[in-house]
PDB file of N, CA and C in Angstrom:
ATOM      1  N   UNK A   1      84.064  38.480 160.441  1.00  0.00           N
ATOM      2  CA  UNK A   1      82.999  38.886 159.559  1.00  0.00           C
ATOM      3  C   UNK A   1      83.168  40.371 159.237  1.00  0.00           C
ATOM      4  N   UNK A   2      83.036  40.661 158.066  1.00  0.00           N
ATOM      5  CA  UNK A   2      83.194  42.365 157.631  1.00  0.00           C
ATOM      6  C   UNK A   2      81.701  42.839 157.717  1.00  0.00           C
ATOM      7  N   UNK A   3      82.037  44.125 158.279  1.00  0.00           N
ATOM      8  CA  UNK A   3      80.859  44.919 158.325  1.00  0.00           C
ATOM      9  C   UNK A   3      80.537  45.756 157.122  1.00  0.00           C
ATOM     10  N   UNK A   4      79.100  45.940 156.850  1.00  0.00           N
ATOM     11  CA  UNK A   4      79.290  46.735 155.551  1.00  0.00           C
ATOM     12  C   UNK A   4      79.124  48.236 156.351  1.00  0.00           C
ATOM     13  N   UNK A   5      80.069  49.284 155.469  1.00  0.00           N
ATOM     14  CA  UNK A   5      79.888  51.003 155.974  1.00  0.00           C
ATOM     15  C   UNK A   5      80.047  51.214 154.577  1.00  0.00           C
ATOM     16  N   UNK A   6      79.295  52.411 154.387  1.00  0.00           N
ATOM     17  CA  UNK A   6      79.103  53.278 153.098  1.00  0.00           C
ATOM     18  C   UNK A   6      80.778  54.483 153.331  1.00  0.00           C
ATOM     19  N   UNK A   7      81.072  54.014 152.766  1.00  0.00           N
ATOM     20  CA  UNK A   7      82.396  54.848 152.349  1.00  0.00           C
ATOM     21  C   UNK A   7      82.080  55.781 151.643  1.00  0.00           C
ATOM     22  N   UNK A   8      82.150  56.864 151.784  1.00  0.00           N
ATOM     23  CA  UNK A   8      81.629  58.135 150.263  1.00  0.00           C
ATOM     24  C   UNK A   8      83.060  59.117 150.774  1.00  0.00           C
ATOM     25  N   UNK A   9      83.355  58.887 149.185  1.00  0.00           N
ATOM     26  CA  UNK A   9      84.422  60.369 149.270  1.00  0.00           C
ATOM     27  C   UNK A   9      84.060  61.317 148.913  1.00  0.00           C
ATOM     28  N   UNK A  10      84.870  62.434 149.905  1.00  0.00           N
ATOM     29  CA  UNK A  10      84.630  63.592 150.348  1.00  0.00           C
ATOM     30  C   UNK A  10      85.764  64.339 149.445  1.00  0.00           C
ATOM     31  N   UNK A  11      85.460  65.924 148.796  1.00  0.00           N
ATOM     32  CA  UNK A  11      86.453  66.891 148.560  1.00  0.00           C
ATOM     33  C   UNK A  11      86.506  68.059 149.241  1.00  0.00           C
ATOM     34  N   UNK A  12      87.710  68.323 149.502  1.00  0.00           N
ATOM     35  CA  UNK A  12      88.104  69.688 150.492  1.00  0.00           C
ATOM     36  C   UNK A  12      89.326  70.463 149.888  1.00  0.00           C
ATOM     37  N   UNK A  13      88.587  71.412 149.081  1.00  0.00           N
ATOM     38  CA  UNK A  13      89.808  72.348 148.399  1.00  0.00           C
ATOM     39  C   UNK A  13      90.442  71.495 147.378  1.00  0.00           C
ATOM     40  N   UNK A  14      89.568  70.950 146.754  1.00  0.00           N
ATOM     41  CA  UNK A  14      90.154  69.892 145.575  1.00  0.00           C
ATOM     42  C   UNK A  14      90.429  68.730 146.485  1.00  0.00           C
ATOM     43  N   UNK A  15      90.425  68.395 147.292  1.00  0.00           N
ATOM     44  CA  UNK A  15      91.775  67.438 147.337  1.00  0.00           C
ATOM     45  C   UNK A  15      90.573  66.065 147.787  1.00  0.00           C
ATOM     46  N   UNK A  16      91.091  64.936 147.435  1.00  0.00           N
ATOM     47  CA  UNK A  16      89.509  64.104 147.816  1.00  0.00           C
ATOM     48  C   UNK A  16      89.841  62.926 149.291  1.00  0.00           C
ATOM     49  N   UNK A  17      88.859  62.674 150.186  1.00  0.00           N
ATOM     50  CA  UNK A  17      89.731  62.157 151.190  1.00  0.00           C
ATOM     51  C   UNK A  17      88.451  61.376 151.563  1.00  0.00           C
ATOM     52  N   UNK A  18      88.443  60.254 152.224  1.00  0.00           N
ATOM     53  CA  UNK A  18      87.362  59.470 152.560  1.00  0.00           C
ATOM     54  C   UNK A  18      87.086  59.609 153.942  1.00  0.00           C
ATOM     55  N   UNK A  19      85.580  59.752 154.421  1.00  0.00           N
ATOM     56  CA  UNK A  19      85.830  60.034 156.381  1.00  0.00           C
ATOM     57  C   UNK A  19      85.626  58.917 156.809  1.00  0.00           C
ATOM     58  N   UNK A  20      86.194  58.592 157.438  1.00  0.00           N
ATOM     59  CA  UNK A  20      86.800  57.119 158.536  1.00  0.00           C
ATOM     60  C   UNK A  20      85.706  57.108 159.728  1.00  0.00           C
ATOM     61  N   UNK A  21      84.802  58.528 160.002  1.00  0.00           N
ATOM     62  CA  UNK A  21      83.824  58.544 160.978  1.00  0.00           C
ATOM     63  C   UNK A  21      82.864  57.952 160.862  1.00  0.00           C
ATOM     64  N   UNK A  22      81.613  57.083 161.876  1.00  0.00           N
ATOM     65  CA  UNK A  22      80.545  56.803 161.623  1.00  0.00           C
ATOM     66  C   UNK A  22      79.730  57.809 161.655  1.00  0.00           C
ATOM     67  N   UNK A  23      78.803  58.318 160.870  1.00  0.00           N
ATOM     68  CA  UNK A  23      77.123  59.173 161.038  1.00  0.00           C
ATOM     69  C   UNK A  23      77.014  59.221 162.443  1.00  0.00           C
ATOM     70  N   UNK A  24      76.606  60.411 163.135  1.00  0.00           N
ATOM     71  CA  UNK A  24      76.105  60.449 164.303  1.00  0.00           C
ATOM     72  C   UNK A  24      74.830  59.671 164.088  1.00  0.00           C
ATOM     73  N   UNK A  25      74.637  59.378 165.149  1.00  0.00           N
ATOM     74  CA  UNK A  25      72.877  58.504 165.100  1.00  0.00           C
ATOM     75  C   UNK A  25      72.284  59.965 165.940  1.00  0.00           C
ATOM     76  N   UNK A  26      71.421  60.762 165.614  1.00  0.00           N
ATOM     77  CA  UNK A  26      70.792  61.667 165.794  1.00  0.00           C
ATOM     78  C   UNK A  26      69.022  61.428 165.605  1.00  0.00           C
ATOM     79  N   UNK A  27      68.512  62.257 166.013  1.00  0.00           N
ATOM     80  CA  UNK A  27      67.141  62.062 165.432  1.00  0.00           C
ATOM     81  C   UNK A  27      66.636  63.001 164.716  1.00  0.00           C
ATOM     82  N   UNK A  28      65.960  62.480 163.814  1.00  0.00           N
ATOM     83  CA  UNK A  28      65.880  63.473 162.700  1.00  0.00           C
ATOM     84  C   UNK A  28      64.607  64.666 162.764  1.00  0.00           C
ATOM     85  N   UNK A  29      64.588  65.349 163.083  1.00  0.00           N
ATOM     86  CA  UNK A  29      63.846  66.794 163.032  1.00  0.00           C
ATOM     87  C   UNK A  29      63.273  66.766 161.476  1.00  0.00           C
ATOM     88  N   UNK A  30      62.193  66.897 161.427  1.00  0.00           N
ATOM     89  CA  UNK A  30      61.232  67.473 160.112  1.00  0.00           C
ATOM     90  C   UNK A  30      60.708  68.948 159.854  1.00  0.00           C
ATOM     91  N   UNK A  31      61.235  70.057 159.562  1.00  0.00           N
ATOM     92  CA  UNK A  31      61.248  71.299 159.120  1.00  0.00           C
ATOM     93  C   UNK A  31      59.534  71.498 158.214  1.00  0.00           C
ATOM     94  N   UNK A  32      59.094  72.354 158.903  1.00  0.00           N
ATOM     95  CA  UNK A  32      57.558  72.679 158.476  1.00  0.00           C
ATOM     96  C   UNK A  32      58.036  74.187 157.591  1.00  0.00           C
ATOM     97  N   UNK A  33      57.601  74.436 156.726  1.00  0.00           N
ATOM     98  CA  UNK A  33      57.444  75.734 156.286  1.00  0.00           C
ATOM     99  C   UNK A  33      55.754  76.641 156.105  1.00  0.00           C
ATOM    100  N   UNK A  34      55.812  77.557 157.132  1.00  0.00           N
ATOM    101  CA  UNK A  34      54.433  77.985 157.433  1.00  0.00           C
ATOM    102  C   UNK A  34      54.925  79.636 156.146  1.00  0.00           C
ATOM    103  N   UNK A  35      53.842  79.280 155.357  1.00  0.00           N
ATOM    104  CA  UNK A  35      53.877  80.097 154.368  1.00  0.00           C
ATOM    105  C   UNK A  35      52.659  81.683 154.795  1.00  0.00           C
ATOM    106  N   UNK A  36      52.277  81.628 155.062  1.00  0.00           N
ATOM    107  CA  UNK A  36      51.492  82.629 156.087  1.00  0.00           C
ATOM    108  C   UNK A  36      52.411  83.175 156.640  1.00  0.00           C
ATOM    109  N   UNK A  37      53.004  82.787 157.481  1.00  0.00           N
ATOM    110  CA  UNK A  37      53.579  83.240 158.854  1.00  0.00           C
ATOM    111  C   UNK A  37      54.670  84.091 158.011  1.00  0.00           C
ATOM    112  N   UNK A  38      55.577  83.548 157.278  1.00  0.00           N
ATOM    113  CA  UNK A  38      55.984  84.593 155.989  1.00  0.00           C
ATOM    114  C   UNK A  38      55.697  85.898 155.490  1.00  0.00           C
ATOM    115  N   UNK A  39      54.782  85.475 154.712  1.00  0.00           N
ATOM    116  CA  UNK A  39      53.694  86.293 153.942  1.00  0.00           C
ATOM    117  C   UNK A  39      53.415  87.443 154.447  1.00  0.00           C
ATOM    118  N   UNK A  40      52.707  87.621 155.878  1.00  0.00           N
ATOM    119  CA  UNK A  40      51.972  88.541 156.827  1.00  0.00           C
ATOM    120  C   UNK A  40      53.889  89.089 157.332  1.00  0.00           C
ATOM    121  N   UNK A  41      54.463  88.443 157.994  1.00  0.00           N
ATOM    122  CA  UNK A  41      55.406  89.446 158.096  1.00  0.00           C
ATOM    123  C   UNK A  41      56.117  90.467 157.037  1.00  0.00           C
ATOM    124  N   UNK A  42      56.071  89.946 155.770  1.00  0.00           N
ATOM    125  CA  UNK A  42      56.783  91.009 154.144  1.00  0.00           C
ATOM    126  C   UNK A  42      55.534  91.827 154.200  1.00  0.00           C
ATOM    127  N   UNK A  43      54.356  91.766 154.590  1.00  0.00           N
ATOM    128  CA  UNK A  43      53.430  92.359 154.070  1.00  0.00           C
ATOM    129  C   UNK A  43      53.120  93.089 155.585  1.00  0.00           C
ATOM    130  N   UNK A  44      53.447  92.887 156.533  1.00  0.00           N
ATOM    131  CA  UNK A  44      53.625  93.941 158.065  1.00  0.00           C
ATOM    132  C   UNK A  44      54.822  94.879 157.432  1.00  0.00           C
ATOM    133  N   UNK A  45      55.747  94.247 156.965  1.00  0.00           N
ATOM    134  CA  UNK A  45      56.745  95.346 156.884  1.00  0.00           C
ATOM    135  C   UNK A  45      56.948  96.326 155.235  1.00  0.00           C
ATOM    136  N   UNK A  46      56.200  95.787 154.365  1.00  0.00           N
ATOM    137  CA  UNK A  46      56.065  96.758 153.208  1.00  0.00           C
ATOM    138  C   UNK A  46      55.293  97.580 153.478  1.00  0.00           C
ATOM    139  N   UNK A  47      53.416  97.866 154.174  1.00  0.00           N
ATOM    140  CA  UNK A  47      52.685  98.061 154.667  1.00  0.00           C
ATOM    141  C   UNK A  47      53.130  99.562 155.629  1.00  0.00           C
ATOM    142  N   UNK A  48      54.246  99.086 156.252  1.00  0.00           N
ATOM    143  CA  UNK A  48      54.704 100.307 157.014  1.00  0.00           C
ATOM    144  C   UNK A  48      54.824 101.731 156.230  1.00  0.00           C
ATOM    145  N   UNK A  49      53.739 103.267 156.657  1.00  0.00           N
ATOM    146  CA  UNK A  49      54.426 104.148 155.725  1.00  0.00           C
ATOM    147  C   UNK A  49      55.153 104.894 156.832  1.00  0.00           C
ATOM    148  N   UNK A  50      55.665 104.430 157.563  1.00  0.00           N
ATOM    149  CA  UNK A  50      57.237 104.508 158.302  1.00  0.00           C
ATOM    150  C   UNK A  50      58.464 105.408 157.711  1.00  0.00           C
ATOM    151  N   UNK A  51      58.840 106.321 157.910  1.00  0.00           N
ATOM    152  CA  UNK A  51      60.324 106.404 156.927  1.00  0.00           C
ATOM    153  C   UNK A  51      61.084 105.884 158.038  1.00  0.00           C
ATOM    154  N   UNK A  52      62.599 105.229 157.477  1.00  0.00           N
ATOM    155  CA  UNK A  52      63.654 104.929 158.662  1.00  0.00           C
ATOM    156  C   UNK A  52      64.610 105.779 158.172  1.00  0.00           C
ATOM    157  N   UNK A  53      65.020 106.749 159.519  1.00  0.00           N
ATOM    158  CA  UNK A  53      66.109 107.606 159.350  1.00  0.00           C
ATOM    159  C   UNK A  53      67.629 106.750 160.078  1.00  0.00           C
ATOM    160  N   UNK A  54      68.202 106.801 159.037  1.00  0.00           N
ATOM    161  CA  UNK A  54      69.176 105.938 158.649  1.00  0.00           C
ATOM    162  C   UNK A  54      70.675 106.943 158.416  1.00  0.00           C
ATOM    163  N   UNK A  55      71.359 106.330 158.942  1.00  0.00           N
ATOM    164  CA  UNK A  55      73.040 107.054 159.047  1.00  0.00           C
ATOM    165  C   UNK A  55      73.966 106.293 158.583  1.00  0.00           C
ATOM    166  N   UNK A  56      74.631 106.410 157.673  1.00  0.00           N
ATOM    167  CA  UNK A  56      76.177 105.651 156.976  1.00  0.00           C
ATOM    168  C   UNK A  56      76.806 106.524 156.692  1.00  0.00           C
ATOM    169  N   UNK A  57      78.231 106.306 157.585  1.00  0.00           N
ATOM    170  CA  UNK A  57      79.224 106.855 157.823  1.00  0.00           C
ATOM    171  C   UNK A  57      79.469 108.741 157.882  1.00  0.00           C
ATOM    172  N   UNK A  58      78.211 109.337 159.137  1.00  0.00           N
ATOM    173  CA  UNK A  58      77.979 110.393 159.459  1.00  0.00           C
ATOM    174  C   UNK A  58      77.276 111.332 158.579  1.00  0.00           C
ATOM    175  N   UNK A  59      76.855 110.709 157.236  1.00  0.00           N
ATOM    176  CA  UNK A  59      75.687 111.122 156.482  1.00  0.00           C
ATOM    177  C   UNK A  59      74.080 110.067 156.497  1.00  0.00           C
ATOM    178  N   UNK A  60      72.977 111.378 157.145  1.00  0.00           N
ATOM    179  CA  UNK A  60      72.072 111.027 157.622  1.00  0.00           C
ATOM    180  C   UNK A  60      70.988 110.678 156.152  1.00  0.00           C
ATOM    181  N   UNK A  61      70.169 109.991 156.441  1.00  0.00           N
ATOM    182  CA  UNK A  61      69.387 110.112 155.647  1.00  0.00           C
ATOM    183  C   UNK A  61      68.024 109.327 155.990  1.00  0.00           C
ATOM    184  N   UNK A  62      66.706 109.548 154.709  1.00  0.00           N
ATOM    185  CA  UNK A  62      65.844 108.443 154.892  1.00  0.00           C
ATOM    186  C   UNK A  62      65.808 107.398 153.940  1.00  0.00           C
ATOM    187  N   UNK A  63      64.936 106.588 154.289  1.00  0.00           N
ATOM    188  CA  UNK A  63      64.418 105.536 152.899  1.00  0.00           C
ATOM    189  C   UNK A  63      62.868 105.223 153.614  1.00  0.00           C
TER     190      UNK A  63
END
């Protein structure tokens, strides 16, 4: 009896090649994006009236 597998070809540097591997069976993780948690950090760090004294290549400076 043939098994069915999804064959999908693959390209690498042009060249096209099919992977002979099965999918790991993994479990799948669902990625939250906390838009706050964002937000408050760009706005902790614009917020700063901080200067950073800053050095590239033995000339000092701020921003």
């Amino acid at each position: 009896m043939l098994s069915h597998r999804n064959m999908t070809t693959l390209t690498y540097r042009g060249k096209n090649y099919v992977q002979n591997k099965e999918a790991a069976k993994k479990q799948l993780v669902e990625l939250t994006y906390r838009r706050n948690v964002y937000t408050n950090r760009m706005d902790d760090a614009s917020s700063s009236n901080e200067k950073a004294e800053l050095n590239y290549r033995g000339v000092n400076y701020t921003k």
